[in-house]
C-alpha atoms as a PDB file:
ATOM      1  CA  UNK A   1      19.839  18.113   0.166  1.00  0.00           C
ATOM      2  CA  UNK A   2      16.701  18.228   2.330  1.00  0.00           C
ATOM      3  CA  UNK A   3      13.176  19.055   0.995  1.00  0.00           C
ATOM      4  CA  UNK A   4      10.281  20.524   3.108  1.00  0.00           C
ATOM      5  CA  UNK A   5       6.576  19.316   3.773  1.00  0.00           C
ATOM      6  CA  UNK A   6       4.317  21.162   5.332  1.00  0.00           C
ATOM      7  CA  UNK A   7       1.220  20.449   6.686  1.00  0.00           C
ATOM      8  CA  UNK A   8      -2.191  21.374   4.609  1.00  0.00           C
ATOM      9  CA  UNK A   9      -4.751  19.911   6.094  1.00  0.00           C
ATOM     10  CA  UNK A  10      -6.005  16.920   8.198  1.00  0.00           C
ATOM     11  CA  UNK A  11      -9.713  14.561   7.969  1.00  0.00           C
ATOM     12  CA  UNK A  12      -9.414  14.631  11.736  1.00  0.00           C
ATOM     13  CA  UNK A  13     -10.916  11.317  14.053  1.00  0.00           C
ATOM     14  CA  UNK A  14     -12.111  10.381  10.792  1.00  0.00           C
ATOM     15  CA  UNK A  15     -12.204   6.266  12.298  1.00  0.00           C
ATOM     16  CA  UNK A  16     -13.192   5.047  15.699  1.00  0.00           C
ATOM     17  CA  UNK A  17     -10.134   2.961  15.146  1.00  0.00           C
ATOM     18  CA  UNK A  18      -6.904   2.811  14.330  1.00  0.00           C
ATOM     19  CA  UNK A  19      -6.768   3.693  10.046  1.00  0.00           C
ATOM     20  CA  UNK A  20      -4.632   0.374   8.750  1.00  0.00           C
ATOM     21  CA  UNK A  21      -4.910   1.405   5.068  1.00  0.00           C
ATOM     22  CA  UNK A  22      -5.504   4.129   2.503  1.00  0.00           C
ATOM     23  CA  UNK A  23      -5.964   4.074  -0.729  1.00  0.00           C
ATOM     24  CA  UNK A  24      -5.408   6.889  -2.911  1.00  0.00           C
ATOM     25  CA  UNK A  25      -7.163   7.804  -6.817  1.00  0.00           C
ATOM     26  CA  UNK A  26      -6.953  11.041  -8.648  1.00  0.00           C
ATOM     27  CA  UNK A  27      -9.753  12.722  -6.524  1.00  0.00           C
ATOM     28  CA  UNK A  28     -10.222  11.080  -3.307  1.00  0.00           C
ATOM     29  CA  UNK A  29      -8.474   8.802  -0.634  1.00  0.00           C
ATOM     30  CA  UNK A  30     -10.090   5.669   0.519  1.00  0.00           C
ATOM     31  CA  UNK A  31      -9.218   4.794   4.233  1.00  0.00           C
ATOM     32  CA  UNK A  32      -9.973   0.968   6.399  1.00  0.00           C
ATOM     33  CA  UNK A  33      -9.766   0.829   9.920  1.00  0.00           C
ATOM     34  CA  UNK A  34     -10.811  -1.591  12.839  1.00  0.00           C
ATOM     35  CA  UNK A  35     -14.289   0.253  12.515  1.00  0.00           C
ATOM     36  CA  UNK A  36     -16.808  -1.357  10.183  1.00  0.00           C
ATOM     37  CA  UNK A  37     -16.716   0.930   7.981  1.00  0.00           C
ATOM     38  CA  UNK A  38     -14.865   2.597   4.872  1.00  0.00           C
ATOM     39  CA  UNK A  39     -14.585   6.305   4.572  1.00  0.00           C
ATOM     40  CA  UNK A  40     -13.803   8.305   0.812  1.00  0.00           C
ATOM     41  CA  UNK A  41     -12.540  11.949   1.126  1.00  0.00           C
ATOM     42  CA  UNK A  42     -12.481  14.595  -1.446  1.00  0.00           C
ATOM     43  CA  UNK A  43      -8.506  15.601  -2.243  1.00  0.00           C
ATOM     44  CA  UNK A  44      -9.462  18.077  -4.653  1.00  0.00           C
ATOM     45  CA  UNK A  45     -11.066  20.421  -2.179  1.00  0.00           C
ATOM     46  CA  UNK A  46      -8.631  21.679   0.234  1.00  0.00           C
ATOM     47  CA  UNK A  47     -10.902  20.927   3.209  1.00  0.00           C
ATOM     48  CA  UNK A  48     -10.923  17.347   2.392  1.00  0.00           C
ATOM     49  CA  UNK A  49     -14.389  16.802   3.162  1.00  0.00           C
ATOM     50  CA  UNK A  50     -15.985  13.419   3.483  1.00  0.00           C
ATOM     51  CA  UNK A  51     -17.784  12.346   0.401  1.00  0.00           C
ATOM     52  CA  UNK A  52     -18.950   8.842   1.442  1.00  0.00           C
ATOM     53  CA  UNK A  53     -19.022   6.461   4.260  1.00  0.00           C
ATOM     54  CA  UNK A  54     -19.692   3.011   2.659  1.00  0.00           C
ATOM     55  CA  UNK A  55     -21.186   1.805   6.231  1.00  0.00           C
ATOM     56  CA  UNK A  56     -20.949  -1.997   7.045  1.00  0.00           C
ATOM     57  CA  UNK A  57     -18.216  -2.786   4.253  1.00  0.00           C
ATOM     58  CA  UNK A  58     -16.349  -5.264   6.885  1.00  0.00           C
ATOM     59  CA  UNK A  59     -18.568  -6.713  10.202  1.00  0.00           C
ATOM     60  CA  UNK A  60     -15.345  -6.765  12.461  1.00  0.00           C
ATOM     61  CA  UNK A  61     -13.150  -3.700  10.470  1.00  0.00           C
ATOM     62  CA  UNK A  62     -10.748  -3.649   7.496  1.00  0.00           C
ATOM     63  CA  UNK A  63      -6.772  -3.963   7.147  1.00  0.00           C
ATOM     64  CA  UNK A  64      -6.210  -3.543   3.866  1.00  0.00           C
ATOM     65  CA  UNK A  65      -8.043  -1.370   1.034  1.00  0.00           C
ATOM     66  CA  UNK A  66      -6.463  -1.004  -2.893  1.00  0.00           C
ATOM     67  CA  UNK A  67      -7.872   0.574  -6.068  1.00  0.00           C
ATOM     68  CA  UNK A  68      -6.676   0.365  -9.273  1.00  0.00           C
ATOM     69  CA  UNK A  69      -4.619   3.421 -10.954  1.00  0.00           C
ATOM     70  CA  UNK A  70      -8.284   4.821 -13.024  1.00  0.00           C
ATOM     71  CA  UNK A  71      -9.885   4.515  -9.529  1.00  0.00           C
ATOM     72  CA  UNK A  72     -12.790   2.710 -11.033  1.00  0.00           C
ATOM     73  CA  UNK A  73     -12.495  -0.558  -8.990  1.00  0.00           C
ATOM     74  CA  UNK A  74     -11.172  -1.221  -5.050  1.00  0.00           C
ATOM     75  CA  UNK A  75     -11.195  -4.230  -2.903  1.00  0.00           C
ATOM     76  CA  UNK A  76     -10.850  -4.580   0.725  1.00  0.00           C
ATOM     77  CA  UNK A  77     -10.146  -7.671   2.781  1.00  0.00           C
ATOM     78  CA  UNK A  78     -11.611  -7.798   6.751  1.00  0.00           C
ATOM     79  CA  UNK A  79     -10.468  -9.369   9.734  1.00  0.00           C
ATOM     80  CA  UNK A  80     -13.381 -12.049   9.364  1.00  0.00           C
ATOM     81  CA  UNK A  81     -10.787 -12.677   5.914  1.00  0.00           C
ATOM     82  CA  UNK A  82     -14.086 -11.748   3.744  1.00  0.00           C
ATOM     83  CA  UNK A  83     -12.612  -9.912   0.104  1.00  0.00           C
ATOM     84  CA  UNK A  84     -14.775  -7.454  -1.251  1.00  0.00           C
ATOM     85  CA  UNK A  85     -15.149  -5.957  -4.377  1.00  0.00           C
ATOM     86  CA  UNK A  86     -15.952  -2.421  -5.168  1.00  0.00           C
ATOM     87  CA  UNK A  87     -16.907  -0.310  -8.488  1.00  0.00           C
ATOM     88  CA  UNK A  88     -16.994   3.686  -8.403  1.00  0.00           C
ATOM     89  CA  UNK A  89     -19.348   5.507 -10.432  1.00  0.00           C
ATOM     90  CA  UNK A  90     -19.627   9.162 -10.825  1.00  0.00           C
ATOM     91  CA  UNK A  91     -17.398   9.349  -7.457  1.00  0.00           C
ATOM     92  CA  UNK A  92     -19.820   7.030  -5.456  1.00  0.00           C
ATOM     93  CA  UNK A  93     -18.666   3.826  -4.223  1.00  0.00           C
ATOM     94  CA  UNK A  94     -20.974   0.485  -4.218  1.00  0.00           C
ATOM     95  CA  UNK A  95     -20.284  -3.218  -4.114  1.00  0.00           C
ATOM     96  CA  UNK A  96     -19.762  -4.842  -7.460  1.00  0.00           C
ATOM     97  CA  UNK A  97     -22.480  -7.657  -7.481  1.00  0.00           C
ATOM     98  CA  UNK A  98     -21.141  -8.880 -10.484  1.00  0.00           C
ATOM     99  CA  UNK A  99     -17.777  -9.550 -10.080  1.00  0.00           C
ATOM    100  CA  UNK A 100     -18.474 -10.231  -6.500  1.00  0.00           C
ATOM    101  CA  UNK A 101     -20.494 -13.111  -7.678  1.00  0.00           C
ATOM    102  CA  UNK A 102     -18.016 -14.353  -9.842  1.00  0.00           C
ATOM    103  CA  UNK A 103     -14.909 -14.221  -7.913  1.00  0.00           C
ATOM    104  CA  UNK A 104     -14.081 -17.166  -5.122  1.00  0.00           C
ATOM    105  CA  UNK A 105     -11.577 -18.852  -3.619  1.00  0.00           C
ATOM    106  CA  UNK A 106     -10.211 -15.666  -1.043  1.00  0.00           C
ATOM    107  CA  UNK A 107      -9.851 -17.826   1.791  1.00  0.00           C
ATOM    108  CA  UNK A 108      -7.201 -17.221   3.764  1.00  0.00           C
ATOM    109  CA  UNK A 109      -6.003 -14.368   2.432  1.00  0.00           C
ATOM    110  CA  UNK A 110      -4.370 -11.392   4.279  1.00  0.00           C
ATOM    111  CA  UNK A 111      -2.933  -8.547   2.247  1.00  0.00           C
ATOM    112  CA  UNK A 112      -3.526  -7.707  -1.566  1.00  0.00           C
ATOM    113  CA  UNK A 113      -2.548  -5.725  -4.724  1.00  0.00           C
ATOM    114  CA  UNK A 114      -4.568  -4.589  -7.625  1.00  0.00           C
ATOM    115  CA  UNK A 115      -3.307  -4.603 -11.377  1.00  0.00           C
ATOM    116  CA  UNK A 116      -3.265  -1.206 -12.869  1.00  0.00           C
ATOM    117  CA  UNK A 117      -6.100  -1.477 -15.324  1.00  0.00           C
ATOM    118  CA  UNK A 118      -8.264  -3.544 -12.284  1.00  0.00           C
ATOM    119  CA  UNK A 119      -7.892  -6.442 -13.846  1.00  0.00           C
ATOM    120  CA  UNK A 120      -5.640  -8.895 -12.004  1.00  0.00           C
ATOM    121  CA  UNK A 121      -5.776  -8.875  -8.037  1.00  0.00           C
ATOM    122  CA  UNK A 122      -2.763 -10.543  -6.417  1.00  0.00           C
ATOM    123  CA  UNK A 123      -3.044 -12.077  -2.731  1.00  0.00           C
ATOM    124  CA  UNK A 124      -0.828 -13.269   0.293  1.00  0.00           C
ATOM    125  CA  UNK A 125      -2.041 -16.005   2.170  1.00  0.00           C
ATOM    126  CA  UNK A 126      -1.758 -17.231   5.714  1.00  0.00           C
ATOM    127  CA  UNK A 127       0.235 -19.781   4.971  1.00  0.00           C
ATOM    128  CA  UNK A 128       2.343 -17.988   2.187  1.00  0.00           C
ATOM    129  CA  UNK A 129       0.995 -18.971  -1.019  1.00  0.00           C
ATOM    130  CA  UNK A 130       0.837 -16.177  -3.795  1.00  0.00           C
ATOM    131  CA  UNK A 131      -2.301 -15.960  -5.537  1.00  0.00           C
ATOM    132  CA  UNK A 132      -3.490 -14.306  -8.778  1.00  0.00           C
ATOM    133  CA  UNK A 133      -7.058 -13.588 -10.059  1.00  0.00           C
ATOM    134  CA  UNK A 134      -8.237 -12.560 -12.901  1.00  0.00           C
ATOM    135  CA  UNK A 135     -11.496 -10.758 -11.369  1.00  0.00           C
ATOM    136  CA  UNK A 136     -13.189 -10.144 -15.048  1.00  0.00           C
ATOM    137  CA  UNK A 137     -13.063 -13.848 -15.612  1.00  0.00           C
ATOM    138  CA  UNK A 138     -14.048 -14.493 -11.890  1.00  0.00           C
ATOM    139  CA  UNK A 139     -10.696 -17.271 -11.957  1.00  0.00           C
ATOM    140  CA  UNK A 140      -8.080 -18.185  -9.865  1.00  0.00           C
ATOM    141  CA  UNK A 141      -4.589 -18.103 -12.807  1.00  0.00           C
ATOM    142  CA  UNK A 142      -2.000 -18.546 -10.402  1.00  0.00           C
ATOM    143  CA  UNK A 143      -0.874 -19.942  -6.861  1.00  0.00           C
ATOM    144  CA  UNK A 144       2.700 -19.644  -6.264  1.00  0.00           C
ATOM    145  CA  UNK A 145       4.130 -21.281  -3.277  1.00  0.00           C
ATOM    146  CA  UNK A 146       6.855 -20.340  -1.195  1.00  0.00           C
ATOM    147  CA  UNK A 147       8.249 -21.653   2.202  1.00  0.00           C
ATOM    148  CA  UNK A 148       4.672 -21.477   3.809  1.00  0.00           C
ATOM    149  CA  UNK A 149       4.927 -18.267   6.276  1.00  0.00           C
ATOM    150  CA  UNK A 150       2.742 -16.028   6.585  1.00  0.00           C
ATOM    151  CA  UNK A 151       2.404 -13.817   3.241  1.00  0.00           C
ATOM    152  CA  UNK A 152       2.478  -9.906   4.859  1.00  0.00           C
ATOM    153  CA  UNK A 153       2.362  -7.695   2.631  1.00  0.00           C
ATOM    154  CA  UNK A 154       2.528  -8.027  -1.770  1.00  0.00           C
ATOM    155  CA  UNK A 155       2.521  -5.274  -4.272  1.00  0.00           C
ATOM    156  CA  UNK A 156       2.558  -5.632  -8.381  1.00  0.00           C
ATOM    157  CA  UNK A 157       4.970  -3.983 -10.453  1.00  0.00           C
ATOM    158  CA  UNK A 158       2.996  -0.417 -12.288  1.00  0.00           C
ATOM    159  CA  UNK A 159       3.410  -2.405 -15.835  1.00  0.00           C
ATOM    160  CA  UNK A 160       2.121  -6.099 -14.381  1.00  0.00           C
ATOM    161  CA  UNK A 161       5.506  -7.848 -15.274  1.00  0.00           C
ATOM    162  CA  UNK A 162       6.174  -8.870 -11.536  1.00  0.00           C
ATOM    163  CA  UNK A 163       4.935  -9.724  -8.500  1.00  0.00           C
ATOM    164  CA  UNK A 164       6.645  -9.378  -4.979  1.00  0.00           C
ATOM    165  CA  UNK A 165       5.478 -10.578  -1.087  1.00  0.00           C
ATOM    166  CA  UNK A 166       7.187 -10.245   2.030  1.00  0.00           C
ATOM    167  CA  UNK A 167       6.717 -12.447   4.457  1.00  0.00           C
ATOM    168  CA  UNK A 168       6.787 -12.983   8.493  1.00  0.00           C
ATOM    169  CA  UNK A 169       9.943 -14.721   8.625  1.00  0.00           C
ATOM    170  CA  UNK A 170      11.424 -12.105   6.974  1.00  0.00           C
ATOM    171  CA  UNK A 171      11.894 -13.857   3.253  1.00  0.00           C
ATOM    172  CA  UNK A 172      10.728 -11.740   0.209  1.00  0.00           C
ATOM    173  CA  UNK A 173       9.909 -12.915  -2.853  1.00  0.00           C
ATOM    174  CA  UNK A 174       9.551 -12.004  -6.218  1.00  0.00           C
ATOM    175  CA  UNK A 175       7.535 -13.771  -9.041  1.00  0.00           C
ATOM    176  CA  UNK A 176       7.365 -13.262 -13.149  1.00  0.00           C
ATOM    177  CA  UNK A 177       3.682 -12.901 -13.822  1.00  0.00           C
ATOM    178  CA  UNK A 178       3.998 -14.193 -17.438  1.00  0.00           C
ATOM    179  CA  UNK A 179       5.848 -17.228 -16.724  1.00  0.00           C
ATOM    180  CA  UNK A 180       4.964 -18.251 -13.274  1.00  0.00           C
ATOM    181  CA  UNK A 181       8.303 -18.728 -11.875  1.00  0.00           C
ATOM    182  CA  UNK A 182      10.646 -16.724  -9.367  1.00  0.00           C
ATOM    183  CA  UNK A 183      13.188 -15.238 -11.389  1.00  0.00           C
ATOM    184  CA  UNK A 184      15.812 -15.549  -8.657  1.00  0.00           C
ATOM    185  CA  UNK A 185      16.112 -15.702  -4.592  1.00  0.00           C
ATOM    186  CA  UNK A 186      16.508 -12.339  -2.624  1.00  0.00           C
ATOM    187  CA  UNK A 187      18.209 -12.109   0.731  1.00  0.00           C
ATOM    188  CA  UNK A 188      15.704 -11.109   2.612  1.00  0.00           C
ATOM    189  CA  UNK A 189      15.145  -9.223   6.186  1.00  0.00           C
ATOM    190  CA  UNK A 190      16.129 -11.351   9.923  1.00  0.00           C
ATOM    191  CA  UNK A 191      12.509  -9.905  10.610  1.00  0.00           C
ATOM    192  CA  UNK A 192       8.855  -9.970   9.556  1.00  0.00           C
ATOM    193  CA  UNK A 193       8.751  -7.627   6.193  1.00  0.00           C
ATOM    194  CA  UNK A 194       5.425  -5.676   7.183  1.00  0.00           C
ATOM    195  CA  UNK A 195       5.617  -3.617   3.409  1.00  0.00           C
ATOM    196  CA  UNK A 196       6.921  -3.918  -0.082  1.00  0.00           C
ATOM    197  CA  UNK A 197       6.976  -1.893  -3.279  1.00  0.00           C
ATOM    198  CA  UNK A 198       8.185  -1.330  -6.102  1.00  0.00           C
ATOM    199  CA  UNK A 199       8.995   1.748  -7.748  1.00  0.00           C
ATOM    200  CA  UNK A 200       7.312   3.029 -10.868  1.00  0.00           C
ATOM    201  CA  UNK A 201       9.502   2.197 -13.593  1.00  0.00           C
ATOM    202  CA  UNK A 202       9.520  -1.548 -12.086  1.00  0.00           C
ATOM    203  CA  UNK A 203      13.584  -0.958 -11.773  1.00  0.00           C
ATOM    204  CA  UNK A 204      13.581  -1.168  -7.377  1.00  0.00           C
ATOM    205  CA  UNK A 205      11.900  -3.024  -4.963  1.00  0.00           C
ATOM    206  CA  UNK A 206      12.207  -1.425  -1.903  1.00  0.00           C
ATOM    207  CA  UNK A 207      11.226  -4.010   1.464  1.00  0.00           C
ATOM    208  CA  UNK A 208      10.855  -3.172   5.198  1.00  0.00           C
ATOM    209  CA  UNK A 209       9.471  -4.339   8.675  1.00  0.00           C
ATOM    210  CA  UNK A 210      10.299  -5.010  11.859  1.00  0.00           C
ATOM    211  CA  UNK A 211      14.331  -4.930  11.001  1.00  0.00           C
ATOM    212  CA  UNK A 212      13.500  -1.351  11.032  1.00  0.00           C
ATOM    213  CA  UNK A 213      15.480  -1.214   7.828  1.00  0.00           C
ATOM    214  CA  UNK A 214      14.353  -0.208   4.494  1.00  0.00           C
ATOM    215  CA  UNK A 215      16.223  -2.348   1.372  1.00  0.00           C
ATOM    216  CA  UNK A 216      16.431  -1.911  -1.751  1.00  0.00           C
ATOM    217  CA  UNK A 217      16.697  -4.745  -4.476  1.00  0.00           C
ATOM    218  CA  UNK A 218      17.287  -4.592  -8.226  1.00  0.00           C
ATOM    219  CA  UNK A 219      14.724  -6.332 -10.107  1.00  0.00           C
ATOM    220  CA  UNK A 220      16.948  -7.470 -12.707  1.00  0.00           C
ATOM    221  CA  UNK A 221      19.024  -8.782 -10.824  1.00  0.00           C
ATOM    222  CA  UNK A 222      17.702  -9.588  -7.354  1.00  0.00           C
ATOM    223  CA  UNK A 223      20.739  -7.949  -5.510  1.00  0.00           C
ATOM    224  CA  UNK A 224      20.451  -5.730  -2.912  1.00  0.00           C
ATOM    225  CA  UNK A 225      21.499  -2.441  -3.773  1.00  0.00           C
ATOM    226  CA  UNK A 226      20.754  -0.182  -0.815  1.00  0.00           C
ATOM    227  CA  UNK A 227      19.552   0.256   2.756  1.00  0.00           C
ATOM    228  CA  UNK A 228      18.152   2.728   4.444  1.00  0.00           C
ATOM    229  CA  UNK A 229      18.578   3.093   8.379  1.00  0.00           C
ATOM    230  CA  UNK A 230      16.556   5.892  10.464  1.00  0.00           C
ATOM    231  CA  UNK A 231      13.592   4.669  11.778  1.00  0.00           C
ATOM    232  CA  UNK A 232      13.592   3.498  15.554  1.00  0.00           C
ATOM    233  CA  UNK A 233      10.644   0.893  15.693  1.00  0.00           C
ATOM    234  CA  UNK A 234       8.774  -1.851  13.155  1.00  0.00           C
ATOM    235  CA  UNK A 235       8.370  -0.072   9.543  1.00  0.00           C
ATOM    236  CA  UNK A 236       4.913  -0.615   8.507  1.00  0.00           C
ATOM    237  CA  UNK A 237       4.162   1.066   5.156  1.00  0.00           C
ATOM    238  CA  UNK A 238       6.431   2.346   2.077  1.00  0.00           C
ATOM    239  CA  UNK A 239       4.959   4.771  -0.799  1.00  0.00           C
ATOM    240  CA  UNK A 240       7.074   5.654  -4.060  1.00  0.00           C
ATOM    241  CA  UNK A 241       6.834   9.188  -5.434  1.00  0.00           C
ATOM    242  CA  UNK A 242       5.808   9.198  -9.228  1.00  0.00           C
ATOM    243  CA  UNK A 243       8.627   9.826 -10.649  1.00  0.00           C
ATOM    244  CA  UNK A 244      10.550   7.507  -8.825  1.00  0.00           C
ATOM    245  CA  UNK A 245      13.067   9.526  -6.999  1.00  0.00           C
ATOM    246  CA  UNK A 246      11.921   9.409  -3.242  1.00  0.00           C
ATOM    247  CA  UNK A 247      10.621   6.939  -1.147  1.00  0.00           C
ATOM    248  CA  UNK A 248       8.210   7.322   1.785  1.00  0.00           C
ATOM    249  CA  UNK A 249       7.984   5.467   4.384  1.00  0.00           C
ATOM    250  CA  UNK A 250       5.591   5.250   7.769  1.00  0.00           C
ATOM    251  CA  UNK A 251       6.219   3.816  11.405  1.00  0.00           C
ATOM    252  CA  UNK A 252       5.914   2.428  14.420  1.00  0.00           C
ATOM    253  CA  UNK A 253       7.520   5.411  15.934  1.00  0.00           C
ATOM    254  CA  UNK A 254       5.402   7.517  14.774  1.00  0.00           C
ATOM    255  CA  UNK A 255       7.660   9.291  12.350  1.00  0.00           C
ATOM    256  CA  UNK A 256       6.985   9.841   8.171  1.00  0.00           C
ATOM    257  CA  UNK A 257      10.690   9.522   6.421  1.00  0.00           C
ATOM    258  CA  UNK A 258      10.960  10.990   2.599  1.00  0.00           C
ATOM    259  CA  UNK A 259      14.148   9.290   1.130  1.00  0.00           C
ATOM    260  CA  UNK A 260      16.038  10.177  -2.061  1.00  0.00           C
ATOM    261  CA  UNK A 261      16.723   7.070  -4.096  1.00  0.00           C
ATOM    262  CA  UNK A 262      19.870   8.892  -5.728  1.00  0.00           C
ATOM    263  CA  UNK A 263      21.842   9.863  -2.661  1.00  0.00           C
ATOM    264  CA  UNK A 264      20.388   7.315  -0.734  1.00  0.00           C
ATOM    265  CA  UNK A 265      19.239   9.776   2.176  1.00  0.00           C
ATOM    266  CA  UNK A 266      16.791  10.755   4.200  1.00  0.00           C
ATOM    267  CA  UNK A 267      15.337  14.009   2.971  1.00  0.00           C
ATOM    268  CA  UNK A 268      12.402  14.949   5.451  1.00  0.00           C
ATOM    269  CA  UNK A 269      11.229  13.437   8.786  1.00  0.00           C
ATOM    270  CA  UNK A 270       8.324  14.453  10.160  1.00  0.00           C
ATOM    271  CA  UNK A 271       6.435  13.567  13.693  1.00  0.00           C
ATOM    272  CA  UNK A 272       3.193  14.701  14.175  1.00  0.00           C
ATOM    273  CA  UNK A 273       2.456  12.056  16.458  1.00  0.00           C
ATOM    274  CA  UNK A 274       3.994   9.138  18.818  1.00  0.00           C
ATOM    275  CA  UNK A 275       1.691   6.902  17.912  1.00  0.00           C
ATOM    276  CA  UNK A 276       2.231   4.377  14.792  1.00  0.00           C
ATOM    277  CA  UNK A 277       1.604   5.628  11.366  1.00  0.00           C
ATOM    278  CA  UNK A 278       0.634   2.475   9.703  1.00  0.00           C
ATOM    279  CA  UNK A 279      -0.485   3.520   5.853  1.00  0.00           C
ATOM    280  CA  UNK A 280       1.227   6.427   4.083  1.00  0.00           C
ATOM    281  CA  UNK A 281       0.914   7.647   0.091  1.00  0.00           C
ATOM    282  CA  UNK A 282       1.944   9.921  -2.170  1.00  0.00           C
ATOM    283  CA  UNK A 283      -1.040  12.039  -3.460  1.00  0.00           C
ATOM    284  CA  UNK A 284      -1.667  13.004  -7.224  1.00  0.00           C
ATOM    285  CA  UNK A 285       0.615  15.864  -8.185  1.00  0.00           C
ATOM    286  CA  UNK A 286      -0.437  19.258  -8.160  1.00  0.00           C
ATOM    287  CA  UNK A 287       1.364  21.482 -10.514  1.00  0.00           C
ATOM    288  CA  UNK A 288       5.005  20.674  -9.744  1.00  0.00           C
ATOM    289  CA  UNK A 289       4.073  20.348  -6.234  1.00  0.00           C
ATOM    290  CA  UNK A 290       4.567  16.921  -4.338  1.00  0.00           C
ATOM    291  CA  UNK A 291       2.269  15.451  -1.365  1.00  0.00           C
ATOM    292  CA  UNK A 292       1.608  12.871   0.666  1.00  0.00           C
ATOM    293  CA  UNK A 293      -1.297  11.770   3.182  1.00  0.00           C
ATOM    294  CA  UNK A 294      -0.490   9.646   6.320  1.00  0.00           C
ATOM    295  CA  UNK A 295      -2.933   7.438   8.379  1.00  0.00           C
ATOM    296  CA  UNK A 296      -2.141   5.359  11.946  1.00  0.00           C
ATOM    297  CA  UNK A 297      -3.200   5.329  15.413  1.00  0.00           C
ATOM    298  CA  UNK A 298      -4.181   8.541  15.755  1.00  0.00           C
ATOM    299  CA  UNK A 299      -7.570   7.616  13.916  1.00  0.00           C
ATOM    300  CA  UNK A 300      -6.847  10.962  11.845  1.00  0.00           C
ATOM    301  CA  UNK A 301      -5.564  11.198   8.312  1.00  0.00           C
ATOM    302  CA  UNK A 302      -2.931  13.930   7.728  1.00  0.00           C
ATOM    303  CA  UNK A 303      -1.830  15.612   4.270  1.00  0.00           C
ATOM    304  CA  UNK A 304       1.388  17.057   3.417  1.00  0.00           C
ATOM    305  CA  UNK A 305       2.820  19.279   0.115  1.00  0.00           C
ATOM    306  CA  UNK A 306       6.168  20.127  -1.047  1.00  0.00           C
ATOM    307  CA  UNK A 307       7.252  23.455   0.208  1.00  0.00           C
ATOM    308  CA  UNK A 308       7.469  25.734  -2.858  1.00  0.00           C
ATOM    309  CA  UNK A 309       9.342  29.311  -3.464  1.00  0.00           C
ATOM    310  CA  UNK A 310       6.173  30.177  -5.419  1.00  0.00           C
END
């Protein structure tokens, strides 16, 4: 069964750059670039106005931005490899001096996570070590090591339990954040794994890259349990819907895929552009309505919602 998204609105040449990363909270949508700045929209106002441009945030541009599920707390990471922490209040963005000030030991590292409650930040290093802070204590509480390549992309389970990185020789990995240890070997792409992410529940792990295939593991077991086969260049980004049933996903080709978990289909394509979508996310619901925003190339960020019959 297909589903339809149409288009709603669009924050357009928002970035001088190409947008690598969004980041999404209840009432806005944080988006990093190769520009020097960060830019916060509005997503309750249908215009999608921008609210903030927190100028300077990275000398040489940002590739990865995350906030925590309250959208009190973000942190960025620049191509310089400088980490940044950020605290919202009353919908305005600053640093955070003092956790800033407390927190050390980022060097090296190339994409991130951030714990639900803010809390923990998790970290993929250039030469594949997992790391864990805990960014109220301002320590390092764990460094797991893996076959040393390059640490791509890493996501945290919604209830903390697990960690997961892909990697650029295509191995993924998935660690137990109370006991340290990798619960069991997956199988892992031929290719680099340029996103991974698990679903809300914790139950999948869905990985993809430059295979141009989308798989899906089962975190109890570690098997592989699905793939999904569509796109026709490097996958770069995967977003899970809240309740778990579809998975987005953003590419090289320039298409947005919406796939349903249960049939293990694509759902929705869409192709706004030929150039490379490289961040996508599901947006807070709106009634029983579903969207999504998508970021890439095209320096513009585009929102989608869930055709109704209402």
């Amino acid at each position: 069964m297909s589903k339809q998204y149409l288009s709603y609105g669009s924050a357009d040449n928002t970035h001088p750059t190409d947008i690598f990363s969004l980041a999404v909270t209840d009432k806005q949508i944080l988006s990093a670039s190769g520009a020097s700045a960060i830019q916060v929209h509005s997503t309750t106002n249908p215009e999608f106005p921008l609210v903030q441009t927190i100028d300077e945030a990275h000398k040489v541009g940002c590739h990865h931005v995350v906030t925590d599920a309250r959208g009190s707390r973000a942190v960025s990471v620049g191509f310089c490899g400088e980490v940044v922490i950020w605290a919202c209040h009353d919908g305005t963005w600053s640093k955070d001096e003092t956790a800033s000030a407390k927190n050390t030991g980022f060097a090296g590292v190339w994409a991130i996570a951030l714990s639900a409650d803010g809390q923990f930040l998790a970290g993929a290093n250039e030469n594949g070590h997992v790391k864990v802070w805990d960014l109220n204590a301002g320590e390092q509480i764990r460094d797991h090591e893996t076959k040393g390549s390059f640490g791509t992309c890493i996501d945290l389970s919604p209830d903390g339990r697990f960690i997961a990185s892909g990697h650029e020789n295509g191995s993924v990995y998935i660690f137990n954040t109370e006991t340290g240890r990798m619960p069991f070997s997956l199988s892992g792409l031929v290719k680099p794994v340029r996103s991974v992410a698990f679903s809300p529940g914790g139950k999948f792990l869905a990985a993809a890259g430059d295979s141009k295939v989308i798989v899906l593991y089962d975190t109890s077991s570690g098997e592989q349990v699905a793939s999904f086969t569509g796109h026709s260049a490097w996958i770069l980004s995967l977003s899970w819907s809240h309740t778990g049933e579809y998975l987005l996903s953003g590419s090289f080709d320039g298409k947005v895929k919406v796939w349903s978990v249960e049939t293990r289909t694509c759902v929705a394509t869409h192709s706004e552009t030929e150039k490379a979508i490289w961040s996508v996310k599901w947006l807070p619901k709106v009634g029983k309505s579903e969207g999504f925003a998508t970021a890439g190339a095209n320096r513009s960020i585009s929102f989608y919602r869930e055709a109704t019959g209402g």
